[in-house]
C-alpha atoms as a PDB file:
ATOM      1  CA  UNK A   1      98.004 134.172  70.651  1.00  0.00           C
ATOM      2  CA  UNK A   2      98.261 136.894  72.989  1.00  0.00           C
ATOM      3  CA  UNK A   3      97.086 135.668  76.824  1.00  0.00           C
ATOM      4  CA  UNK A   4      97.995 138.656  78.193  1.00  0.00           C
ATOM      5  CA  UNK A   5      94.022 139.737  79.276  1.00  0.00           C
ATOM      6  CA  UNK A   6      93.750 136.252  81.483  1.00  0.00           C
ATOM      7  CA  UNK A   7      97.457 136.129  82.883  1.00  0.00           C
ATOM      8  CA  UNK A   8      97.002 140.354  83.867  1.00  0.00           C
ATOM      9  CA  UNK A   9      93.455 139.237  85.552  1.00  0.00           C
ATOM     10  CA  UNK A  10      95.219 136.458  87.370  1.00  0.00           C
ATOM     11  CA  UNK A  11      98.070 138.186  88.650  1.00  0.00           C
ATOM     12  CA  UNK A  12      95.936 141.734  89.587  1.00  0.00           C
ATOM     13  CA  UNK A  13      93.811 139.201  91.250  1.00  0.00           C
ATOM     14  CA  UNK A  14      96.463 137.754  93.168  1.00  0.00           C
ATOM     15  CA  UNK A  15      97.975 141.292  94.666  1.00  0.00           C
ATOM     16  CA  UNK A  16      93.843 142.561  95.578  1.00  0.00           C
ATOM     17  CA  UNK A  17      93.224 139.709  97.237  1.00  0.00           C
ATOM     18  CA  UNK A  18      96.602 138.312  99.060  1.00  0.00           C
ATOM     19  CA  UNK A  19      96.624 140.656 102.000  1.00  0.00           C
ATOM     20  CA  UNK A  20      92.819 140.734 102.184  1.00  0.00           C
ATOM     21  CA  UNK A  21      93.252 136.467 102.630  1.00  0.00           C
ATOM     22  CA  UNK A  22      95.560 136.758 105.072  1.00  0.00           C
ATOM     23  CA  UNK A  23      93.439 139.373 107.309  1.00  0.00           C
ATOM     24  CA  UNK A  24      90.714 137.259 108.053  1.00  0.00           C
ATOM     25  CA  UNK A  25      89.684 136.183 111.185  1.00  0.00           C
ATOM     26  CA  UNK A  26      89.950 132.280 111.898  1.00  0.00           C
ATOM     27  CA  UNK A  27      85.875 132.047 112.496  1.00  0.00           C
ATOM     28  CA  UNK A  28      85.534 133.430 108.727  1.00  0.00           C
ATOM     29  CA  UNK A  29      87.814 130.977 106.971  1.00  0.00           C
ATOM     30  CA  UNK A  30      86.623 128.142 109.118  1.00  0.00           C
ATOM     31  CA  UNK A  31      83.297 128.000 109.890  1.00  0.00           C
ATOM     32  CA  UNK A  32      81.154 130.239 107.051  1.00  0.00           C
ATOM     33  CA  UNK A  33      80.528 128.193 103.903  1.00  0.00           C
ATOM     34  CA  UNK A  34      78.904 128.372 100.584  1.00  0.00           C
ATOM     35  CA  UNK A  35      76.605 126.320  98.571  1.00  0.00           C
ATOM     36  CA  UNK A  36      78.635 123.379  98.386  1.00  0.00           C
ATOM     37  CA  UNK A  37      79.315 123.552 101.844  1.00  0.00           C
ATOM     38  CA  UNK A  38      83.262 124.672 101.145  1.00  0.00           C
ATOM     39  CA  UNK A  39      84.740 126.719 103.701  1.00  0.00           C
ATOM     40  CA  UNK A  40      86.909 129.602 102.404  1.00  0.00           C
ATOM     41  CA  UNK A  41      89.687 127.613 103.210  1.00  0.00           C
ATOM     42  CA  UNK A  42      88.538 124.849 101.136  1.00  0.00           C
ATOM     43  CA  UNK A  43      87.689 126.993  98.448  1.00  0.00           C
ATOM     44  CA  UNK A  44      91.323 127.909  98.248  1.00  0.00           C
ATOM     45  CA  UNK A  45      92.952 124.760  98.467  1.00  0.00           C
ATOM     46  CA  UNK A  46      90.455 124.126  95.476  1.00  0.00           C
ATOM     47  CA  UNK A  47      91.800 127.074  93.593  1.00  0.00           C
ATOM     48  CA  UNK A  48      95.027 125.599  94.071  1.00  0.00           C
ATOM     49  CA  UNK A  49      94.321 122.029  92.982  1.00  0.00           C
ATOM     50  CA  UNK A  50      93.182 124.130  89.885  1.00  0.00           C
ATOM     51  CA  UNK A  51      95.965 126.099  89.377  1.00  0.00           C
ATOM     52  CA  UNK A  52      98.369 123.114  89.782  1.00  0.00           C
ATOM     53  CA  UNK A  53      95.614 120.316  87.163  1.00  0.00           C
ATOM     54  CA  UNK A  54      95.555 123.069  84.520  1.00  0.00           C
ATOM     55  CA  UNK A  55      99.159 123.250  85.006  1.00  0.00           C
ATOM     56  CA  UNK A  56      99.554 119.615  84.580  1.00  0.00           C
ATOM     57  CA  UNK A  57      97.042 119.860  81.734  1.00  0.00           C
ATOM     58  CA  UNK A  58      98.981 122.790  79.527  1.00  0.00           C
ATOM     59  CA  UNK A  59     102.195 120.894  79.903  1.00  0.00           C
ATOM     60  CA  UNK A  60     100.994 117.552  78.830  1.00  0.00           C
ATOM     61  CA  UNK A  61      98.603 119.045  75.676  1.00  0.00           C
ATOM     62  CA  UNK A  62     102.332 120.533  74.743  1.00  0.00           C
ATOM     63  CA  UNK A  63     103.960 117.332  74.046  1.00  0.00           C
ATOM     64  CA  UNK A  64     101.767 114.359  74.452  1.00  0.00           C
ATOM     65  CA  UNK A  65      99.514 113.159  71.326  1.00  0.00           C
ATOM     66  CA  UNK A  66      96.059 115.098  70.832  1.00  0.00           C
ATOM     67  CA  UNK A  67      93.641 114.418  71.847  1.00  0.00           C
ATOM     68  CA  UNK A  68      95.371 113.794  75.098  1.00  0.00           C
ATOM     69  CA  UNK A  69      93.904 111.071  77.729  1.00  0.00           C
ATOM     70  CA  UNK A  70      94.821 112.839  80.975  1.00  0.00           C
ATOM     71  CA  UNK A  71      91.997 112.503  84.331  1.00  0.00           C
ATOM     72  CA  UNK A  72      89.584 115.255  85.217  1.00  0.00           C
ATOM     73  CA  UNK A  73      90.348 115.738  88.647  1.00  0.00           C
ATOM     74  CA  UNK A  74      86.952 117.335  88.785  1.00  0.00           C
ATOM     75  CA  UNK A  75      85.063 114.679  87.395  1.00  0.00           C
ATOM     76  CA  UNK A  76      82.016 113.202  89.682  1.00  0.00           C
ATOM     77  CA  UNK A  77      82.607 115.493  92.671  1.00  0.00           C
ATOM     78  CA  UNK A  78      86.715 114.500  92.535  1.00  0.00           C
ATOM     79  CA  UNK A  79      87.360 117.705  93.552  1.00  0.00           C
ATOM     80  CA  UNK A  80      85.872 117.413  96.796  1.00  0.00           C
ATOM     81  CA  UNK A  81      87.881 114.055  97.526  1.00  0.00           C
ATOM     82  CA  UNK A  82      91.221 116.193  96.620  1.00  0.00           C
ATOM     83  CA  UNK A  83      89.614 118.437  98.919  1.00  0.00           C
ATOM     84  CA  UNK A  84      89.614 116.007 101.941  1.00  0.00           C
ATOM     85  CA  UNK A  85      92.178 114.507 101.454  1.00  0.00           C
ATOM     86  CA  UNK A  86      94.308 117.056 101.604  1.00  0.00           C
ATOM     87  CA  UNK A  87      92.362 118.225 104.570  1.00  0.00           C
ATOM     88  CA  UNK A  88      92.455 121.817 103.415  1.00  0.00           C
ATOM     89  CA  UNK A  89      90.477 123.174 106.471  1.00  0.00           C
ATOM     90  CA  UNK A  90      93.407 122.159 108.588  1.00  0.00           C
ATOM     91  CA  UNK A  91      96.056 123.429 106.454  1.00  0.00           C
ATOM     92  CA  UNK A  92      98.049 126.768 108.205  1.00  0.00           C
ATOM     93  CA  UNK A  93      96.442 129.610 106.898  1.00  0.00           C
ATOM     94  CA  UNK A  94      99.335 131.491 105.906  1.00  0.00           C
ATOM     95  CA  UNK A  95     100.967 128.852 104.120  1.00  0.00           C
ATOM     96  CA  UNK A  96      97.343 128.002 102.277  1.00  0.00           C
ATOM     97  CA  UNK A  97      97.242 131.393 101.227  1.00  0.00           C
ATOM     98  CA  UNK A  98     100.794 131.731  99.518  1.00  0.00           C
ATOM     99  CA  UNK A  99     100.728 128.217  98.009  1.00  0.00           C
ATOM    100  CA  UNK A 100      97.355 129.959  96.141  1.00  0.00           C
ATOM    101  CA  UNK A 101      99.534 132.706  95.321  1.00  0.00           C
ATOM    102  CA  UNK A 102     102.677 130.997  93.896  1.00  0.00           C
ATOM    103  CA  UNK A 103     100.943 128.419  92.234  1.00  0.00           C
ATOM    104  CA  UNK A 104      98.956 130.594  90.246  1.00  0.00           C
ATOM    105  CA  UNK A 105     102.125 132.869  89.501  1.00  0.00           C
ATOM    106  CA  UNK A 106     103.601 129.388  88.374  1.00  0.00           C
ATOM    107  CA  UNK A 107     100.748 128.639  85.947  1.00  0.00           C
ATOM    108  CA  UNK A 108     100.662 132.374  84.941  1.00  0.00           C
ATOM    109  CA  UNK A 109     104.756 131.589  83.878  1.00  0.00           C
ATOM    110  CA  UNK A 110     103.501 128.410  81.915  1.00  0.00           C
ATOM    111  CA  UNK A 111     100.593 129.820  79.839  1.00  0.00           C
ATOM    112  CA  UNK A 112     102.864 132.918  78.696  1.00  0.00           C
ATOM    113  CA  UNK A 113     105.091 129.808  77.559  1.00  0.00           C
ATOM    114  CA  UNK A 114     102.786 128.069  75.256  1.00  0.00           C
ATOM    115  CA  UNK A 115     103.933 127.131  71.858  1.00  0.00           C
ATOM    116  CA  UNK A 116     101.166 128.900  69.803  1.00  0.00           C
ATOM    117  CA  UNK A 117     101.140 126.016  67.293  1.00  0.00           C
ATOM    118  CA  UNK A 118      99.989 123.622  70.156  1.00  0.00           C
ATOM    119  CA  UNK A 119      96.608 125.554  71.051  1.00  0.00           C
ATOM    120  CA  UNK A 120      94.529 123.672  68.766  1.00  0.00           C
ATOM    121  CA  UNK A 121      95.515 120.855  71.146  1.00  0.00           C
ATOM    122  CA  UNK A 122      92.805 118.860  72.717  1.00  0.00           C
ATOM    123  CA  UNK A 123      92.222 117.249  76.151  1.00  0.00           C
ATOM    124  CA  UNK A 124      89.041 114.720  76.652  1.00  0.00           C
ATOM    125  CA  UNK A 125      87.967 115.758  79.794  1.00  0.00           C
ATOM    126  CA  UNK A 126      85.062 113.747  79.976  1.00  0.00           C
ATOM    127  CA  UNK A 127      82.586 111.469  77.852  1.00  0.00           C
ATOM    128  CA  UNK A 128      81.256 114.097  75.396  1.00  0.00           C
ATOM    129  CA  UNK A 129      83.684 117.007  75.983  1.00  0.00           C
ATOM    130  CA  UNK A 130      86.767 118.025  74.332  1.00  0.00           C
ATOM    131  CA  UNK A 131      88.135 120.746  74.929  1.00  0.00           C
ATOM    132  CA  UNK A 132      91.164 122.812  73.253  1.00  0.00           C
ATOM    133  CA  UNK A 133      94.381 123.890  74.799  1.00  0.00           C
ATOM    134  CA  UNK A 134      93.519 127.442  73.922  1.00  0.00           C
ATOM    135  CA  UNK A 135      89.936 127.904  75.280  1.00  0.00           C
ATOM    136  CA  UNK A 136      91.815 125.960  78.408  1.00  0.00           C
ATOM    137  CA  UNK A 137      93.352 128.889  78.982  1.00  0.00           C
ATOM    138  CA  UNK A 138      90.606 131.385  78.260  1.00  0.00           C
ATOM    139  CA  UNK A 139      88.562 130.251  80.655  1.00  0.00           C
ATOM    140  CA  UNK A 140      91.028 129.813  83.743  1.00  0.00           C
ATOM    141  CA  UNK A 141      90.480 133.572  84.451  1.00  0.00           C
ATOM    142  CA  UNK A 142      86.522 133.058  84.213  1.00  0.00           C
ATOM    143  CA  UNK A 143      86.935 130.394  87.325  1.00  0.00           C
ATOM    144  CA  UNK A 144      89.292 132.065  89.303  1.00  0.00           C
ATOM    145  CA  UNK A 145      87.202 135.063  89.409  1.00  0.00           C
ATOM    146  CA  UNK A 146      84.085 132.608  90.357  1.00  0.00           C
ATOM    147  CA  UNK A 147      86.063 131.466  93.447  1.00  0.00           C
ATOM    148  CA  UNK A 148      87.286 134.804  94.741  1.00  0.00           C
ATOM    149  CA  UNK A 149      83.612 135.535  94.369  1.00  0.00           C
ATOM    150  CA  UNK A 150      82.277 132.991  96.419  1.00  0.00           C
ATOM    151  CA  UNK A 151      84.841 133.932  98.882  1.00  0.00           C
ATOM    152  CA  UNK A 152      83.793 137.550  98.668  1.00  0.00           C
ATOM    153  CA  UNK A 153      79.903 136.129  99.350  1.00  0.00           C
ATOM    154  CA  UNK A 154      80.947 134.620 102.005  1.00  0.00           C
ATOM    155  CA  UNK A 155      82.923 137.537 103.986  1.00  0.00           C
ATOM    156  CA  UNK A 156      80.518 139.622 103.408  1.00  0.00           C
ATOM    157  CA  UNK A 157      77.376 136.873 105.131  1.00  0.00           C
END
């Protein structure tokens, strides 16, 4: 199957938005926030979290019996624990913002590496869902895009 749409939105994602990121002023990364109460800053160390679990995720799916067992780092508000304890909002900006960059560059290099024959794979990711390595990958793009526009809300408050 042909990923090319999703890994293309990724990656003209990442040059738009890279030197827009690292333009903005300390007070707008800090101290805005959106509904969850997620700085940008946050938001982007949760982008990367995401990058790096569905990274995990495709990997594992590619070898490991299906359906696989793996955690949902998301599960119950997880997120925001990776969040904090990582303590995102004190991360160096620059840094933040090219760890969001490589790491989805490095996922972009491991969907385009998918063994086709593995896509009907599928990862419980919680009590009543199940969901396939293929429509794992379909929808990455879909939540990337979410995030930049949440970040996008929240320059523009």
């Amino acid at each position: 199957m042909d990923f090319s749409n999703i890994t293309e939105g990724i990656s003209a994602g990442l040059r738009s938005w890279e030197p827009d990121l690292q333009a903005l002023p300390e007070t707008t990364i800090c101290d805005k926030r959106n509904g969850q109460g997620r700085s940008i800053k946050q938001i982007l160390g949760h982008m990367v979290d995401s990058a790096s679990n569905n990274t995990h995720r495709i990997v594992h799916l590619q070898y490991q019996s299906s359906p696989l067992q793996f955690p949902n780092y998301a599960t119950n508000g997880s997120n925001d624990r990776w969040i904090a304890i990582q303590n995102y909002q004190n991360e160096n900006w620059g840094d933040l913002v090219q760890l969001w960059k490589y790491s989805h560059l490095h996922l972009i290099h491991v969907i385009k590496q998918v063994k086709p024959d593995k896509l009907e794979n599928e990862w419980i990711a919680g009590a009543d869902e199940v969901v396939k390595l293929r429509e794992m990958i379909t929808d990455f793009l879909r939540h990337f895009q979410l995030h930049l526009n949440e970040i996008c809300e929240l320059i523009n408050q």
